[in-house]
Protein backbone atom coordinates (compact mmCIF):
# COMPACT_ATOMS: atom_id res chain seq x y z
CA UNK A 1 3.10 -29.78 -9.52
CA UNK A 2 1.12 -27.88 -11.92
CA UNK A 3 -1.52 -26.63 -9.29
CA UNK A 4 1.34 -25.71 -6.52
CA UNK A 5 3.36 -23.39 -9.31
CA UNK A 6 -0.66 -22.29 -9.62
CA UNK A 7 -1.15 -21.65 -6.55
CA UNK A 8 2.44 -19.80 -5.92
CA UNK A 9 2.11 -17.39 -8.95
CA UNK A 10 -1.38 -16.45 -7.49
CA UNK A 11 0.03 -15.80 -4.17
CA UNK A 12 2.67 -13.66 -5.89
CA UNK A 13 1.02 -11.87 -7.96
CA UNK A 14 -1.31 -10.96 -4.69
CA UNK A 15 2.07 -9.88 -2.75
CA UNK A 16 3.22 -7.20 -5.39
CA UNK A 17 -0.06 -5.51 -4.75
CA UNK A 18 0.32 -5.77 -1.27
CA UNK A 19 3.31 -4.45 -1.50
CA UNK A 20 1.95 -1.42 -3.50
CA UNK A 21 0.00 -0.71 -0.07
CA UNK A 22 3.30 -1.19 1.96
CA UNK A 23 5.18 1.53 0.35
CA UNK A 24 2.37 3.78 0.96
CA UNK A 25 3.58 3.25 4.86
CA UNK A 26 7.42 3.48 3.99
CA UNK A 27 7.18 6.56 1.97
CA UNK A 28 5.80 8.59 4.78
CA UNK A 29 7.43 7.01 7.52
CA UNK A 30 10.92 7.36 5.92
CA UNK A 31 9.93 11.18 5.45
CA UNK A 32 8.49 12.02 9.08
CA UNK A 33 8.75 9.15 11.22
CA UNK A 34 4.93 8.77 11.12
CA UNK A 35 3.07 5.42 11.22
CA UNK A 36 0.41 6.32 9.18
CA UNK A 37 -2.74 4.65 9.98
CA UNK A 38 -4.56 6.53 7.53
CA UNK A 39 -3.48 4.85 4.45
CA UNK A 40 -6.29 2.17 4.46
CA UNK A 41 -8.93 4.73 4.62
CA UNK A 42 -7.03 6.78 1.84
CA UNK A 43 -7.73 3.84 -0.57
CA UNK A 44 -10.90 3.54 0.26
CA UNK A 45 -11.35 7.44 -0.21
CA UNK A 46 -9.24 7.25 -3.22
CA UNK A 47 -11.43 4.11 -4.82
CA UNK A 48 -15.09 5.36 -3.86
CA UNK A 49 -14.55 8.51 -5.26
CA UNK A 50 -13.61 7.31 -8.40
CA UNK A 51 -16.31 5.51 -9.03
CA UNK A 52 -18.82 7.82 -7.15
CA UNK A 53 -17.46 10.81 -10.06
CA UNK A 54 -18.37 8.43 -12.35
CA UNK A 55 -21.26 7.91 -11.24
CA UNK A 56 -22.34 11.07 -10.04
CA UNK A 57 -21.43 12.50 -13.33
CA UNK A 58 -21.95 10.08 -15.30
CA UNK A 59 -18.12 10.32 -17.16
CA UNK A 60 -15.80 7.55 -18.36
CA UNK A 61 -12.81 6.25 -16.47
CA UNK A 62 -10.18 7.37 -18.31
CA UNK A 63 -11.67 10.73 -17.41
CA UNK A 64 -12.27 9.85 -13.70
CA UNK A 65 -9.02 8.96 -12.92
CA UNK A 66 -7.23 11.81 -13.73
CA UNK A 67 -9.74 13.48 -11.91
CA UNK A 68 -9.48 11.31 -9.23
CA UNK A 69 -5.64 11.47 -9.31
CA UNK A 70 -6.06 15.75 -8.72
CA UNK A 71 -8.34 15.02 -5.68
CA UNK A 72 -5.78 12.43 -4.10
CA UNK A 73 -3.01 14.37 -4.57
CA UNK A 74 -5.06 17.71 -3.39
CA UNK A 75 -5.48 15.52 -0.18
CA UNK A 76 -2.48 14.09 0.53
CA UNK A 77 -1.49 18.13 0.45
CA UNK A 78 -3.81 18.87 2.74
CA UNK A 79 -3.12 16.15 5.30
CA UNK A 80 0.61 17.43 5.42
CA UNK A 81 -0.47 20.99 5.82
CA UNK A 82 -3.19 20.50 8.05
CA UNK A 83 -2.67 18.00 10.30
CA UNK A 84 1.16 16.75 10.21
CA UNK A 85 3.05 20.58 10.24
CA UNK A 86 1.18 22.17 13.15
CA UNK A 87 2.52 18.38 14.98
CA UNK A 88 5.98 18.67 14.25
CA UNK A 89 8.36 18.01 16.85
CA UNK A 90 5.84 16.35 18.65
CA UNK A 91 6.08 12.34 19.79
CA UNK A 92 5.68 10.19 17.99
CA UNK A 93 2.73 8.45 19.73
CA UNK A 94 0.98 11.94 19.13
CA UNK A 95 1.25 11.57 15.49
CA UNK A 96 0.46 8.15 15.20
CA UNK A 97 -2.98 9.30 17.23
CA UNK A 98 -3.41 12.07 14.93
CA UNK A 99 -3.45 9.51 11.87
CA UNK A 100 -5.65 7.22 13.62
CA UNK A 101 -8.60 10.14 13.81
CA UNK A 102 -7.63 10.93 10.55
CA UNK A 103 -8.40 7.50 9.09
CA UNK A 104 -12.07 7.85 10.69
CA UNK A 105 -12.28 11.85 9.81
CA UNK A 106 -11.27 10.53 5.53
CA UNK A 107 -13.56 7.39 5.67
CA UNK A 108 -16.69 9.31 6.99
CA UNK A 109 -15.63 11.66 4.31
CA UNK A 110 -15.56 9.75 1.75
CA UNK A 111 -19.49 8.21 2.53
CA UNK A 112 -20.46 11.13 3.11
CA UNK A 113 -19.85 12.43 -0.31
CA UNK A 114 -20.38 9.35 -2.41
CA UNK A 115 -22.29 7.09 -0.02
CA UNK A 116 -22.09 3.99 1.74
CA UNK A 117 -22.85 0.94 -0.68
CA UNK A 118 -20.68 -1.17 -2.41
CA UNK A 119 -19.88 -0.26 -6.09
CA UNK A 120 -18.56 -2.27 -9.01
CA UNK A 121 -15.71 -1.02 -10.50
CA UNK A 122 -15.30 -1.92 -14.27
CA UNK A 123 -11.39 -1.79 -15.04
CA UNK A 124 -10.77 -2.51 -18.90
CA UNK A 125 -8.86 -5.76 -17.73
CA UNK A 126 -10.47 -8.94 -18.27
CA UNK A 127 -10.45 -11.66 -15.32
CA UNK A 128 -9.73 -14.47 -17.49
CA UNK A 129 -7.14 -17.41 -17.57
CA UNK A 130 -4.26 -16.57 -19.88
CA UNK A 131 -4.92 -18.99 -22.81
CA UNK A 132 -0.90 -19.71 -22.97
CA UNK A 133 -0.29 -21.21 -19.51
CA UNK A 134 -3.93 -22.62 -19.69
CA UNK A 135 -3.27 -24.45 -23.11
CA UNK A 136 0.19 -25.64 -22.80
CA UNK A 137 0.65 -26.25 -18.89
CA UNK A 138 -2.43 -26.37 -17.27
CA UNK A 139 -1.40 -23.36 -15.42
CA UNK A 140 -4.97 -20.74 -14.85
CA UNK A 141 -3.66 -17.38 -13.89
CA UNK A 142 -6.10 -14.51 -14.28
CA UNK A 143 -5.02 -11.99 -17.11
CA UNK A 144 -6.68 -9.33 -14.33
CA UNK A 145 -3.81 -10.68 -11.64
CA UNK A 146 -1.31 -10.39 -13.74
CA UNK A 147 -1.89 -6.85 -15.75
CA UNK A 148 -2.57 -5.26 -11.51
CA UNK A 149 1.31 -6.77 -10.72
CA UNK A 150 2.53 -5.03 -13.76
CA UNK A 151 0.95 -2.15 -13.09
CA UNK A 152 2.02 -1.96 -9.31
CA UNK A 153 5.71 -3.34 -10.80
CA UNK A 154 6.16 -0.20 -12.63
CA UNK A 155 5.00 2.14 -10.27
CA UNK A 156 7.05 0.66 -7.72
CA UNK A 157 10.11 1.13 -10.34
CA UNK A 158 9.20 4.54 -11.01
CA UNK A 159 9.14 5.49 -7.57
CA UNK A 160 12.58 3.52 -6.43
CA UNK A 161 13.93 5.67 -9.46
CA UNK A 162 12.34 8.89 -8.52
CA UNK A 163 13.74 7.84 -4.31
CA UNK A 164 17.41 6.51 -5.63
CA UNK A 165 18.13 8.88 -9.08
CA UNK A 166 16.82 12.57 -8.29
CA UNK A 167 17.31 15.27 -6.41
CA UNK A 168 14.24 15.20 -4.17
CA UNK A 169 15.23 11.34 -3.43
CA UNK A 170 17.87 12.64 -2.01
CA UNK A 171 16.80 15.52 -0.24
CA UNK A 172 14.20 12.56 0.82
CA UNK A 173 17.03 10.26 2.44
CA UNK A 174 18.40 13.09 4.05
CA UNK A 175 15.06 13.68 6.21
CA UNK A 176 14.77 10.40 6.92
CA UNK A 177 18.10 10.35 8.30
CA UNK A 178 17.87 13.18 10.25
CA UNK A 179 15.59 15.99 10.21
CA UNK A 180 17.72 18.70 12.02
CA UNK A 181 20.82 17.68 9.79
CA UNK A 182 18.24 18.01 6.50
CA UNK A 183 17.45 21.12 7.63
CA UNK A 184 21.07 22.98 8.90
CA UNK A 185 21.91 22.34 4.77
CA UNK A 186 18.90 23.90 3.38
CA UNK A 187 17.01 20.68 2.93
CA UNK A 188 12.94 21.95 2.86
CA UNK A 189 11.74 19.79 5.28
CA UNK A 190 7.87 21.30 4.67
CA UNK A 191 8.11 20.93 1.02
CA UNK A 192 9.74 17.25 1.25
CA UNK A 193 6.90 16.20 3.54
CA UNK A 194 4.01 17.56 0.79
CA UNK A 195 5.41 15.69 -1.48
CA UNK A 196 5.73 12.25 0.52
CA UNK A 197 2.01 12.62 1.13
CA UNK A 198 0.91 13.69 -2.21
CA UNK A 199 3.02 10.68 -3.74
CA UNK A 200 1.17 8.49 -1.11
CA UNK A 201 -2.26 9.33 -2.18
CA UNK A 202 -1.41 8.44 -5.26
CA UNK A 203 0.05 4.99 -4.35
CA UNK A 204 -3.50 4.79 -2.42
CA UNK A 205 -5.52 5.43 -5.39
CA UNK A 206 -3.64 3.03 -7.41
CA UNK A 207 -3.87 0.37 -5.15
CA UNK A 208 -7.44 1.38 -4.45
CA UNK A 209 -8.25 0.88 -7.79
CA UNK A 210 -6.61 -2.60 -8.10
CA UNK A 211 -8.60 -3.83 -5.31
CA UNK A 212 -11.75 -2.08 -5.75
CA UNK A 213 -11.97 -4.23 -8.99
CA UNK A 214 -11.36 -7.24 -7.76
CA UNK A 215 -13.29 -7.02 -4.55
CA UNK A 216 -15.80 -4.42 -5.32
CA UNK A 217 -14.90 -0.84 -3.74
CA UNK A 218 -17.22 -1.13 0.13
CA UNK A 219 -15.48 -0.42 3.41
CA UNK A 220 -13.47 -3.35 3.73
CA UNK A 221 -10.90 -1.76 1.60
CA UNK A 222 -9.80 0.23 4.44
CA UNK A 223 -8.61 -3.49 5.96
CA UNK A 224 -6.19 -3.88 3.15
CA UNK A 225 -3.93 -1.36 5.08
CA UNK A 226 -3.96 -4.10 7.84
CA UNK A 227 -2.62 -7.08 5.58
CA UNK A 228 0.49 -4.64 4.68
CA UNK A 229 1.59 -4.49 8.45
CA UNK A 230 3.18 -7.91 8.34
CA UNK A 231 4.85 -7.21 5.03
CA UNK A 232 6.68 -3.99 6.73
CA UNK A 233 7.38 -6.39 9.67
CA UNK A 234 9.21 -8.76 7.00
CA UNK A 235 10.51 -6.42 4.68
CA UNK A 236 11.21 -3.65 7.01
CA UNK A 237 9.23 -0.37 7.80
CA UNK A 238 11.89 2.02 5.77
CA UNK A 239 12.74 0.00 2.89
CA UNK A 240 11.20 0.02 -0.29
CA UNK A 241 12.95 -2.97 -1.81
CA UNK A 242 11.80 -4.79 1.64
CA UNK A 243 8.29 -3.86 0.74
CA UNK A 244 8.79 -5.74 -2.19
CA UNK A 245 10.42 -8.75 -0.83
CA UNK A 246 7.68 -8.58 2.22
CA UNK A 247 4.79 -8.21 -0.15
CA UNK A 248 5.69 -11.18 -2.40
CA UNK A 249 6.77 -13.41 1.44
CA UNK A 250 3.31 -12.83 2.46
CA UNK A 251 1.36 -12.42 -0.56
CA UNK A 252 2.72 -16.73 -1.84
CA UNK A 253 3.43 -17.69 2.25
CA UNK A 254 -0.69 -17.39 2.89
CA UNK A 255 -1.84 -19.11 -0.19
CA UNK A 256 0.65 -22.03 0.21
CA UNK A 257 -0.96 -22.34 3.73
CA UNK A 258 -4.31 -21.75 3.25
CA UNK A 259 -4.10 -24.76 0.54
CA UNK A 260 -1.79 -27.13 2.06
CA UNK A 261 -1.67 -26.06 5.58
CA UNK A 262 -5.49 -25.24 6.08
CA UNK A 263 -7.09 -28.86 5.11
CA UNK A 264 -5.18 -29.60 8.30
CA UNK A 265 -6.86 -27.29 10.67
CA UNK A 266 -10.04 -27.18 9.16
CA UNK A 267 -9.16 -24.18 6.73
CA UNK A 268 -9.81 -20.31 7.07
CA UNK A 269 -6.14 -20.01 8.17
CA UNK A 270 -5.28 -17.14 4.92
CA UNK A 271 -6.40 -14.39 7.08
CA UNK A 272 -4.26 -14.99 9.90
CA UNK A 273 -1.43 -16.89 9.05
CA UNK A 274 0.75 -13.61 7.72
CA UNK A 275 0.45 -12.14 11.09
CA UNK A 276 1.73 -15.72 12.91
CA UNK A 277 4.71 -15.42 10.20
CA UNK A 278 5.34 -11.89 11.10
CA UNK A 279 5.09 -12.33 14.67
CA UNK A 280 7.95 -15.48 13.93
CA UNK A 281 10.00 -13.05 12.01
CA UNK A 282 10.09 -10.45 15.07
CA UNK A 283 11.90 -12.87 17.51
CA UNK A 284 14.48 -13.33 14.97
CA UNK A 285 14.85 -10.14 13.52
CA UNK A 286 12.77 -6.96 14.94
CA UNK A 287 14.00 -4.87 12.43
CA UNK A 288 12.96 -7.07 9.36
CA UNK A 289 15.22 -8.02 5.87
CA UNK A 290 16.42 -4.66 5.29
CA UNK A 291 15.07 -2.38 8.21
CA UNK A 292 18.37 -0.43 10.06
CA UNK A 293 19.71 -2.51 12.40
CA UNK A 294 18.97 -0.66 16.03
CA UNK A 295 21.92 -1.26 18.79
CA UNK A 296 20.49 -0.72 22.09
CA UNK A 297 22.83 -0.13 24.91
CA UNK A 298 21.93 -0.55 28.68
């Protein structure tokens, strides 16, 4: 019993950060109706250059980040400005195109200006058992896993707050509601949009930074985007709380399997088993936990 609640708070703790990456999606796809497939290369652009100003110029993190944070924000900016305004009122399967070269255009980017090798990223979080639930129930969960789920817990509280409480959350439903209403009341819909996208490259660099450490910060960040399509599929692609709910689903559903259901099948299954739930969960409900309900009429 000990190694299944083990096994379950690891998977957990794994889902919140998914989720982190899943609200990166919902943010922008509440604001414009965009899919955007960018967001994996964003924290791989947001995690390399961290470390590459740190290495480059030789500063400390605490210093890199902010910097970092500045740069992420700059481009989430220039995304909406560049690429995303001169689209509007386009379809919708133009825009999705238009993030799909922009996910190659940011990830050449980002080797190009810090390089192409993997890099160690040294958060001040040590990846040790917590002696508590080690000593008294022969429970190991990593300090690291833990600390990363708190982090991404509060900045997915801060931003439900900032969406729910203030004024730009609202102006924010509004858009996502309808972008002709948002605008016949004097909602900005420009200045709504730069703000989605600088928000999201900050969720990026967060969650870049999270996974750079554990994983190392190399290419195959830009995957992580991938493993956050079946938690929108559960949870919902414009809901934040189904984010959540999708992210922890996913994040406990493929560890359970991989240990209990793999030994079955000859293992390996952790990688592909969220996508068989997902693809489940669409034949019962296509619009996931909390998505809006669609009523098609014929």
């Amino acid at each position: 019993m000990n190694f299944f609640f083990e096994v379950l708070i690891g998977g957990l703790l794994s889902g919140v950060m998914y989720a982190l990456v899943a609200i990166g999606f919902v943010l922008i796809y509440k604001a414009s109706g965009v899919f955007n497939f960018a967001q994996g290369a964003m924290v791989f652009f947001a995690a390399l250059t961290c470390v590459g100003i740190i290495d480059k110029f030789g500063v400390s993190i605490w210093l890199a980040i902010p910097l970092t944070i500045v740069v992420m924000i700059a481009l989430g900016l220039a995304i909406e400005r560049i690429v995303l305004r001169p689209l509007v009122n386009q379809p919708e399967i133009t825009l999705f195109m238009a993030t799909i070269g922009l996910a190659f255009f940011i990830e050449g980017l980002a080797q190009l200006l810090w390089g192409s090798q993997v890099h160690k990223l040294d958060l001040p979080i040590d990846d040790v058992p917590i002696p508590f639930l080690l000593d008294n129930y022969n429970i190991i969960v990593s300090q690291f896993d833990v600390t990363a789920a708190g982090i991404c817990a509060l900045l997915v509280t801060a931003l439900a707050l900032l969406f729910s409480k203030t004024k730009v959350g609202r102006a924010l439903r509004a858009v996502a509601d309808d972008h002709q209403a948002a605008l016949a009341v004097g909602i900005p819909l420009q200045q709504i949009w730069a703000v989605v996208w600088a928000v999201a490259g900050l969720v990026a660099l967060v969650a870049g930074l999270l996974w750079g450490a554990r994983n190392g910060v190399q290419f195959a960040l830009t995957f992580i985007a991938l493993k956050a399509l079946p938690v929108l599929i559960l949870g919902g692609f414009t809901s934040v709380p189904g984010a959540i709910v999708g992210g922890l689903i996913i994040g406990a559903s493929e560890k359970l399997a991989e240990v209990y259901i793999g030994p079955m099948v000859g293992g390996g299954i952790e990688g592909w088993f969220p996508y068989v739930l997902a693809l489940l969960f669409l034949l019962v409900r296509p619009e996931g936990l909390f998505g809006e309900k669609i009523i098609r009429r014929i």
